[in-house]
C-alpha atoms as a PDB file:
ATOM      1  CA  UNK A   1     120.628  86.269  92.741  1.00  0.00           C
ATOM      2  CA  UNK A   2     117.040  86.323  94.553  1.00  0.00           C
ATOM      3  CA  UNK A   3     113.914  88.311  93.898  1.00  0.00           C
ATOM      4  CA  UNK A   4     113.740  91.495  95.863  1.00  0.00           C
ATOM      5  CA  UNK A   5     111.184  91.479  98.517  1.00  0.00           C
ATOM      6  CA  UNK A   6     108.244  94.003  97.836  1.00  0.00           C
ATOM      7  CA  UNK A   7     109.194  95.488 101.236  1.00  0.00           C
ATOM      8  CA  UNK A   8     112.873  96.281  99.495  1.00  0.00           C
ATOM      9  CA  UNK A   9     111.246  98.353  97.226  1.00  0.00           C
ATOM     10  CA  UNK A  10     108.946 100.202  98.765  1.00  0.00           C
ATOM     11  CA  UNK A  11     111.186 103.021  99.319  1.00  0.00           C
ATOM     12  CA  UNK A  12     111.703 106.627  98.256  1.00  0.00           C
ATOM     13  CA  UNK A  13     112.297 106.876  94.232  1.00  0.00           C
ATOM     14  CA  UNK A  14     115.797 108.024  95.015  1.00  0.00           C
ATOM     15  CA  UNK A  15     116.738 105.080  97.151  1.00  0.00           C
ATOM     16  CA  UNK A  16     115.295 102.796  94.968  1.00  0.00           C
ATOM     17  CA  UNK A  17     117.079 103.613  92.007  1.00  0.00           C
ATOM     18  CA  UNK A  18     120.499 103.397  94.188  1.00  0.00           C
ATOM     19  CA  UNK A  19     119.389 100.072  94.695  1.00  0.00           C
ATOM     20  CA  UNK A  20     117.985  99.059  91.381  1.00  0.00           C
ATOM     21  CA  UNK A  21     121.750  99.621  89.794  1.00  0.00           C
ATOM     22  CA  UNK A  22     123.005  96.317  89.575  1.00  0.00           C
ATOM     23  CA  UNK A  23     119.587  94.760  89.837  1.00  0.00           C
ATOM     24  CA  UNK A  24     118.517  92.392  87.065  1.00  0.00           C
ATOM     25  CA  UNK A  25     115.458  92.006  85.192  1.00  0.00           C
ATOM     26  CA  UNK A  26     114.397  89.433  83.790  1.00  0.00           C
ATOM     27  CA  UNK A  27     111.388  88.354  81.122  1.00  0.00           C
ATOM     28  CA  UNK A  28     109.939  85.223  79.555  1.00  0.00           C
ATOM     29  CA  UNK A  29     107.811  85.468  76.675  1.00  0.00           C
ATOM     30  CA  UNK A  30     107.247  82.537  74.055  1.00  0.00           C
ATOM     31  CA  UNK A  31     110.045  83.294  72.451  1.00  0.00           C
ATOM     32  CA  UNK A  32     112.432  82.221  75.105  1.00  0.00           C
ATOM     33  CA  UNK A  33     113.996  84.225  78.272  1.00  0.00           C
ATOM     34  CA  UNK A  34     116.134  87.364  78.485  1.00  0.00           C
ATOM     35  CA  UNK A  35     117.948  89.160  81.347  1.00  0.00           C
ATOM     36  CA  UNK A  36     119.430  92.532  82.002  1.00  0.00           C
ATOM     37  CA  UNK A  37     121.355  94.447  84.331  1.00  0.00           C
ATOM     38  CA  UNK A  38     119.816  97.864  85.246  1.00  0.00           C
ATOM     39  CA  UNK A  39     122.960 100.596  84.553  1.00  0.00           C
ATOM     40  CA  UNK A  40     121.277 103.478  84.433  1.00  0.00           C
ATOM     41  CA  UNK A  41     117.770 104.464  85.853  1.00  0.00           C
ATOM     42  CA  UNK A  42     115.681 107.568  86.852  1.00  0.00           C
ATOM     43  CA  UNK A  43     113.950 108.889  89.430  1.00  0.00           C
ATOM     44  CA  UNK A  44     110.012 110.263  89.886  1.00  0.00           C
ATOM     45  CA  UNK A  45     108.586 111.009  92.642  1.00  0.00           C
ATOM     46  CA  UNK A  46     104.529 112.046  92.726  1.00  0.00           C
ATOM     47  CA  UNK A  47     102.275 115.071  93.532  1.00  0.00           C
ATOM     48  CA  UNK A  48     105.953 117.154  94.457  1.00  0.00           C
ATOM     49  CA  UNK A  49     107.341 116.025  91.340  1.00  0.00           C
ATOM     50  CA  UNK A  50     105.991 118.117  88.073  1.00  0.00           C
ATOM     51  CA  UNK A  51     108.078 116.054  85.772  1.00  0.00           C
ATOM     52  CA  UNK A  52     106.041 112.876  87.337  1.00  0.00           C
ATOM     53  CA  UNK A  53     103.218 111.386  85.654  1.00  0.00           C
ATOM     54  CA  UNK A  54     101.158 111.540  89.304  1.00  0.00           C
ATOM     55  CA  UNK A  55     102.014 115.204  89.577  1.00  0.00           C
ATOM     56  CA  UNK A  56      98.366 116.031  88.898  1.00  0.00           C
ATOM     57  CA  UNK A  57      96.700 113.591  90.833  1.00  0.00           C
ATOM     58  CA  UNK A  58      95.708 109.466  90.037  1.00  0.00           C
ATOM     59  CA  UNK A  59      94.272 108.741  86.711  1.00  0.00           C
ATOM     60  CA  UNK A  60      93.537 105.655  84.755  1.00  0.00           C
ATOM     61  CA  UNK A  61      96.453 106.223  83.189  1.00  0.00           C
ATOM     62  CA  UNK A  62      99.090 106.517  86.381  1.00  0.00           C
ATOM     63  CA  UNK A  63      96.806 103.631  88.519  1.00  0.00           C
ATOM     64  CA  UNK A  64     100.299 101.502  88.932  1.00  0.00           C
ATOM     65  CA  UNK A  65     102.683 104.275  89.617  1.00  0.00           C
ATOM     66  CA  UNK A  66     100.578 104.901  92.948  1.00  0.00           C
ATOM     67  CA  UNK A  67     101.389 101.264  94.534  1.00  0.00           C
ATOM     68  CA  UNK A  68     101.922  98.699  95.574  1.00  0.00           C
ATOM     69  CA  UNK A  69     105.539  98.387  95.000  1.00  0.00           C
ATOM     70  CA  UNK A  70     107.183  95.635  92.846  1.00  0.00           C
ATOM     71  CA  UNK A  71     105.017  96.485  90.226  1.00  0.00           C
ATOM     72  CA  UNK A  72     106.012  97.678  86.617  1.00  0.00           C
ATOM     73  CA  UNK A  73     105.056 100.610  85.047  1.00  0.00           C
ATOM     74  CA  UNK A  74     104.494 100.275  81.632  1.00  0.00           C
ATOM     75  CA  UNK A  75     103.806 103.444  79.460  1.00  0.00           C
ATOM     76  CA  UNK A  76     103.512 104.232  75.597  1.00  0.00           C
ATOM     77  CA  UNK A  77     105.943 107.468  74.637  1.00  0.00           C
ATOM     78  CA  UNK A  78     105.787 109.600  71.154  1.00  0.00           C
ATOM     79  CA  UNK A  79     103.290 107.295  69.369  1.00  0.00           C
ATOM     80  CA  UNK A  80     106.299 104.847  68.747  1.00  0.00           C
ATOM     81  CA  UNK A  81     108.282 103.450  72.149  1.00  0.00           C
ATOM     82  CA  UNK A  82     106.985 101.851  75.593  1.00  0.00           C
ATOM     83  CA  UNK A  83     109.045 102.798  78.424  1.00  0.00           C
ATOM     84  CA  UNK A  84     109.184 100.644  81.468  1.00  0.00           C
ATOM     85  CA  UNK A  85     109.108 101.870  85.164  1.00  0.00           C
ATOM     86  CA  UNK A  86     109.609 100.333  88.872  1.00  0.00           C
ATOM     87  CA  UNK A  87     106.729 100.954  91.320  1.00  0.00           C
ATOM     88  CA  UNK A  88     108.092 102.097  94.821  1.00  0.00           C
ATOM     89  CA  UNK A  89     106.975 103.695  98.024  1.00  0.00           C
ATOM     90  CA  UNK A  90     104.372 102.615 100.404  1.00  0.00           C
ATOM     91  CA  UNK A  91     100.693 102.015  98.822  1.00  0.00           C
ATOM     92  CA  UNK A  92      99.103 105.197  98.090  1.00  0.00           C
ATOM     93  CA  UNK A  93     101.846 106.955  97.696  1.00  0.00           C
ATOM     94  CA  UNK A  94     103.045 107.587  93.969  1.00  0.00           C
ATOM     95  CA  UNK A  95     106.606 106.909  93.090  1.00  0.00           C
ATOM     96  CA  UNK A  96     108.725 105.049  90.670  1.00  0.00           C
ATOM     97  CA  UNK A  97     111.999 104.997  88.509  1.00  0.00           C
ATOM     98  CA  UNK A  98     111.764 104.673  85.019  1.00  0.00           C
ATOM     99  CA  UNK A  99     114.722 101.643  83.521  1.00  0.00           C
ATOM    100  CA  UNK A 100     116.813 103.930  81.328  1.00  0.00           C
ATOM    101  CA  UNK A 101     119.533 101.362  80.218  1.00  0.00           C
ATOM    102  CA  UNK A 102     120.634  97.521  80.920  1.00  0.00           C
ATOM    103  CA  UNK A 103     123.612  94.979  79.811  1.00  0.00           C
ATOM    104  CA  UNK A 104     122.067  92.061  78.197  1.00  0.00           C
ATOM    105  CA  UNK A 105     122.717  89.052  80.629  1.00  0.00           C
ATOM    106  CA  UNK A 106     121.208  86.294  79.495  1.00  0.00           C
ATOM    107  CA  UNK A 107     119.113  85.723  75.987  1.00  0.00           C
ATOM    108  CA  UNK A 108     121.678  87.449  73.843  1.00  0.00           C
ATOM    109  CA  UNK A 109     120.225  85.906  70.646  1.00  0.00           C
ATOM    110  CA  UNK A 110     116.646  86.783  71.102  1.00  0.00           C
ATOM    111  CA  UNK A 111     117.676  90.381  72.134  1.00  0.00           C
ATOM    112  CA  UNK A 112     119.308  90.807  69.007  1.00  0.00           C
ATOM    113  CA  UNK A 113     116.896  89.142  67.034  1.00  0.00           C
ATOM    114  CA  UNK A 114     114.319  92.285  68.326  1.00  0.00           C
ATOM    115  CA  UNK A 115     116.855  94.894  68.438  1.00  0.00           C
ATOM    116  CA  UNK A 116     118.101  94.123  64.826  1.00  0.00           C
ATOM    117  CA  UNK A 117     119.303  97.967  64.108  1.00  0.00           C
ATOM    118  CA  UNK A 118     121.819  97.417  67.452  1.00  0.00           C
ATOM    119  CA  UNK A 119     125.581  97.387  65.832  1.00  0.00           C
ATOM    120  CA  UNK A 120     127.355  96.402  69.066  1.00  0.00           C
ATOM    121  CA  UNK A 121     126.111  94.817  72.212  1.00  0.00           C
ATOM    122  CA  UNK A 122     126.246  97.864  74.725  1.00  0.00           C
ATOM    123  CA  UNK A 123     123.159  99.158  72.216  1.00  0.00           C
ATOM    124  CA  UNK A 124     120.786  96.028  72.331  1.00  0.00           C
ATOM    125  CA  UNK A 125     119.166  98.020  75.583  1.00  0.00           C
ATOM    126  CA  UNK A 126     120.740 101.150  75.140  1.00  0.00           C
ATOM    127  CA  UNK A 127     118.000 103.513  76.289  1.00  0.00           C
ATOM    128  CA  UNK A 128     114.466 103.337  78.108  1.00  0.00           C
ATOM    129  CA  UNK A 129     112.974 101.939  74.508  1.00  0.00           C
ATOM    130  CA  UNK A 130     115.472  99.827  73.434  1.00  0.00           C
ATOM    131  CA  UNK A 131     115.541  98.074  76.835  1.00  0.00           C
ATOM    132  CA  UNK A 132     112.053  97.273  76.341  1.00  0.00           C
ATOM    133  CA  UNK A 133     112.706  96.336  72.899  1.00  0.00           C
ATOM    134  CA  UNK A 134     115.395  93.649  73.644  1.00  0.00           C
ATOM    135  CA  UNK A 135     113.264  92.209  76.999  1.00  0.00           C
ATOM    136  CA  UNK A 136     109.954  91.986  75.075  1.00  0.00           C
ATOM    137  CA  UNK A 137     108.066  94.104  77.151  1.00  0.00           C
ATOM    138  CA  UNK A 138     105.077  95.987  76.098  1.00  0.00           C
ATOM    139  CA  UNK A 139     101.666  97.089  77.544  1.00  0.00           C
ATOM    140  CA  UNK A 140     100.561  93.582  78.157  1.00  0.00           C
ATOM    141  CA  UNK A 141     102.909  93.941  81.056  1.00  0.00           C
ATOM    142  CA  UNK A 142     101.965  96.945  82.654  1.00  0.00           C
ATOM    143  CA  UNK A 143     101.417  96.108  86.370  1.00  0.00           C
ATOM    144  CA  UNK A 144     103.603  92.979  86.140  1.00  0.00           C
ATOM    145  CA  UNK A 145     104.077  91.841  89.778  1.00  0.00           C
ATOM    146  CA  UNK A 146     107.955  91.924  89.659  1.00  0.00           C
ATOM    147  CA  UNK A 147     108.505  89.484  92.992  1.00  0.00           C
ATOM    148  CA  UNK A 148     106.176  86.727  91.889  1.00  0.00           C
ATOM    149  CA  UNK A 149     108.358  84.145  90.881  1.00  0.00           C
ATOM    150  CA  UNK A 150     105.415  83.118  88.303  1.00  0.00           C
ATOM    151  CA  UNK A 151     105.148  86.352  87.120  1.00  0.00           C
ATOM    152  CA  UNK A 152     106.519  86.872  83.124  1.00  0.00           C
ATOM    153  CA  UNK A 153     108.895  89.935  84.645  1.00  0.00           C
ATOM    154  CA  UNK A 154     110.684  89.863  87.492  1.00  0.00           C
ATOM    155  CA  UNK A 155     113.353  91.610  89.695  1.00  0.00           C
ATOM    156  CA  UNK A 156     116.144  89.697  91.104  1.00  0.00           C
ATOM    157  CA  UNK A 157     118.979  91.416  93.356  1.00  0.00           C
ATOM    158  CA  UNK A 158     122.325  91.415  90.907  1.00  0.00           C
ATOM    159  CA  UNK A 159     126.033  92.688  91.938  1.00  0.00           C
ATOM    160  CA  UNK A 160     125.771  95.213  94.484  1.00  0.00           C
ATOM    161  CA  UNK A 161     127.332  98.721  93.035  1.00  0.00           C
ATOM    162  CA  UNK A 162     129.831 100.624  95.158  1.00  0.00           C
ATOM    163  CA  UNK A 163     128.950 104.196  95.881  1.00  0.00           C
ATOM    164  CA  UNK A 164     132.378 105.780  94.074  1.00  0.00           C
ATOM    165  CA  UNK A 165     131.236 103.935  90.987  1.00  0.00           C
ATOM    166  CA  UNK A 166     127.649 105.804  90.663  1.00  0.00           C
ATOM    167  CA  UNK A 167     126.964 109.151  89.276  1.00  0.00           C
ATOM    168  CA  UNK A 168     123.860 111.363  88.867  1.00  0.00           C
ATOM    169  CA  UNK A 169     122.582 114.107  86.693  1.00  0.00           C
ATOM    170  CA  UNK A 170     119.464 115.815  85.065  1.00  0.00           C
ATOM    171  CA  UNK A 171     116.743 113.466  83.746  1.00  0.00           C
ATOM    172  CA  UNK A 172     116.010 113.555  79.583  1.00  0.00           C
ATOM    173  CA  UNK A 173     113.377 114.299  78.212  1.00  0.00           C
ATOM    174  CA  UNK A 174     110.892 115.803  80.809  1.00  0.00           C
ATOM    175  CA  UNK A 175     109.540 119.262  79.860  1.00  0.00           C
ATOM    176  CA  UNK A 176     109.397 120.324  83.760  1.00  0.00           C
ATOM    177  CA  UNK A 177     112.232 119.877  86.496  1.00  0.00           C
ATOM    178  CA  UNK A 178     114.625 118.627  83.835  1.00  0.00           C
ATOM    179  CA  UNK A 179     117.402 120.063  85.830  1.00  0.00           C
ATOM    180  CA  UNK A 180     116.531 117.763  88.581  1.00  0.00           C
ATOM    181  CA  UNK A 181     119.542 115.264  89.320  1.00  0.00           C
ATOM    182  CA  UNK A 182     117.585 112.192  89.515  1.00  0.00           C
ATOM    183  CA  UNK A 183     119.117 110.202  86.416  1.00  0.00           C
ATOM    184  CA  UNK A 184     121.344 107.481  88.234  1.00  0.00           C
ATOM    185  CA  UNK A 185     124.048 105.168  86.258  1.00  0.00           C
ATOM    186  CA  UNK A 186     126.821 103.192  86.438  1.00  0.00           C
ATOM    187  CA  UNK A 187     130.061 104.773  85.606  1.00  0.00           C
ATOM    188  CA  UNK A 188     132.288 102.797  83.235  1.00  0.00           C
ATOM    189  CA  UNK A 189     129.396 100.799  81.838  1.00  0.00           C
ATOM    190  CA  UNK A 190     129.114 100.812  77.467  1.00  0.00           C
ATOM    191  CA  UNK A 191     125.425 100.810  77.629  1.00  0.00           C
ATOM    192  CA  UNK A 192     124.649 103.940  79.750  1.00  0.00           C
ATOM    193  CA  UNK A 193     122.725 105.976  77.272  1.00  0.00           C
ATOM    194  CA  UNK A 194     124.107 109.528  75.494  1.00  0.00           C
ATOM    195  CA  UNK A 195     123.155 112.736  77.316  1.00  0.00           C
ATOM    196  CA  UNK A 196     122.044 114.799  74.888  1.00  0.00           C
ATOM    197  CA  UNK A 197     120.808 117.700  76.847  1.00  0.00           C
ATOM    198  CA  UNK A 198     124.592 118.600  78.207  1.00  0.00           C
ATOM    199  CA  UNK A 199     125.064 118.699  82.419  1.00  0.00           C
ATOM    200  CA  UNK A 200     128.307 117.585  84.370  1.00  0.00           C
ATOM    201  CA  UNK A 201     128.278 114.513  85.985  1.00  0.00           C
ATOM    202  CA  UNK A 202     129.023 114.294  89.685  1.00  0.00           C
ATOM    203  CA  UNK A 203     128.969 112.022  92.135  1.00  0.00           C
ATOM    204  CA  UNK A 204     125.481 110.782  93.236  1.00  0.00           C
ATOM    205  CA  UNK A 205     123.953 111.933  96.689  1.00  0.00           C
END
């Protein structure tokens, strides 16, 4: 494994999160150092997307989403969760794809020692807020430069994913364009997250 080059990721939000299936991230806090690999992810685009958070323009709020890429996207969900996002596209042009659900790599202990209500391993990051529950990330890591090697999240290329084994369907959770079929995972994997909406799956495009 290697970190991904920021030119790797500055790509459309659907490409990227092709490419981020497989990928590993990676965190180090005090408490020691825990890895993931991304099996399911979703996509946003910006100003064409109204299920994006830079649908209506660049805010305080949305400042990372617009670029560079490599960056993380850290946002706070339902008064409760932080969900965690890579930045992609070209500077200036919104665009990212929100982590949806890992496999616990490396750290096992310490992500169960955070995710204490898991009951089986496929759950420790089980779902955008669990994964940032069992990597430690919060809003002290929002713009995280994800190819600095120095940097206390990081990106690394993983197992590349073969097309036949990736399928797509409607993203959760988004009150506009829900029907969209930018949620991307890894078919097969335990920890892909429970579709609660209904939708077929088929394969991606």
């Amino acid at each position: 494994m290697r970190l991904f080059k920021r030119e790797e990721l500055a790509v459309d939000p659907i490409d990227l999160a092709h490419l981020l299936l497989g990928a590993v991230i990676e965190t180090t806090t005090p408490e020691g150092i825990v890895g993931a690999r991304l099996v399911e992810v979703e996509a946003y685009r910006g100003q064409d997307d109204p299920a994006s958070h830079c649908y209506r323009g660049r805010t305080a709020r949305n400042e990372v989403m617009w670029g560079p890429a490599g960056h993380l996207y850290v946002y706070f969900v339902y008064g409760m969760h932080f969900c965690a996002n890579v930045v992609g596209r070209e500077d200036g042009e919104a665009g990212a794809v929100l982590l949806r659900a890992a496999e616990i790599t490396e750290g096992g202990p310490l992500a169960h020692a955070r995710r204490k209500a898991a009951r089986k391993e496929a759950e420790l990051a089980q779902g955008p807020a669990r994964l940032t529950s069992a990597l430690g990330i919060g809003p002290q890591h929002n713009g995280a430069d994800l190819v600095d090697p120095a940097s206390p999240v990081r990106l690394l290329t993983g197992d590349e994913i073969a097309p036949a084994q990736i399928r797509n369907g409607p993203r959760v959770g988004v009150a506009a364009a829900h029907d969209t079929p930018w949620r991307f995972w890894v078919e097969g994997s335990p920890a892909v997250s429970a579709y609660r909406r209904g939708g077929r799956a088929r394969p991606a495009k």
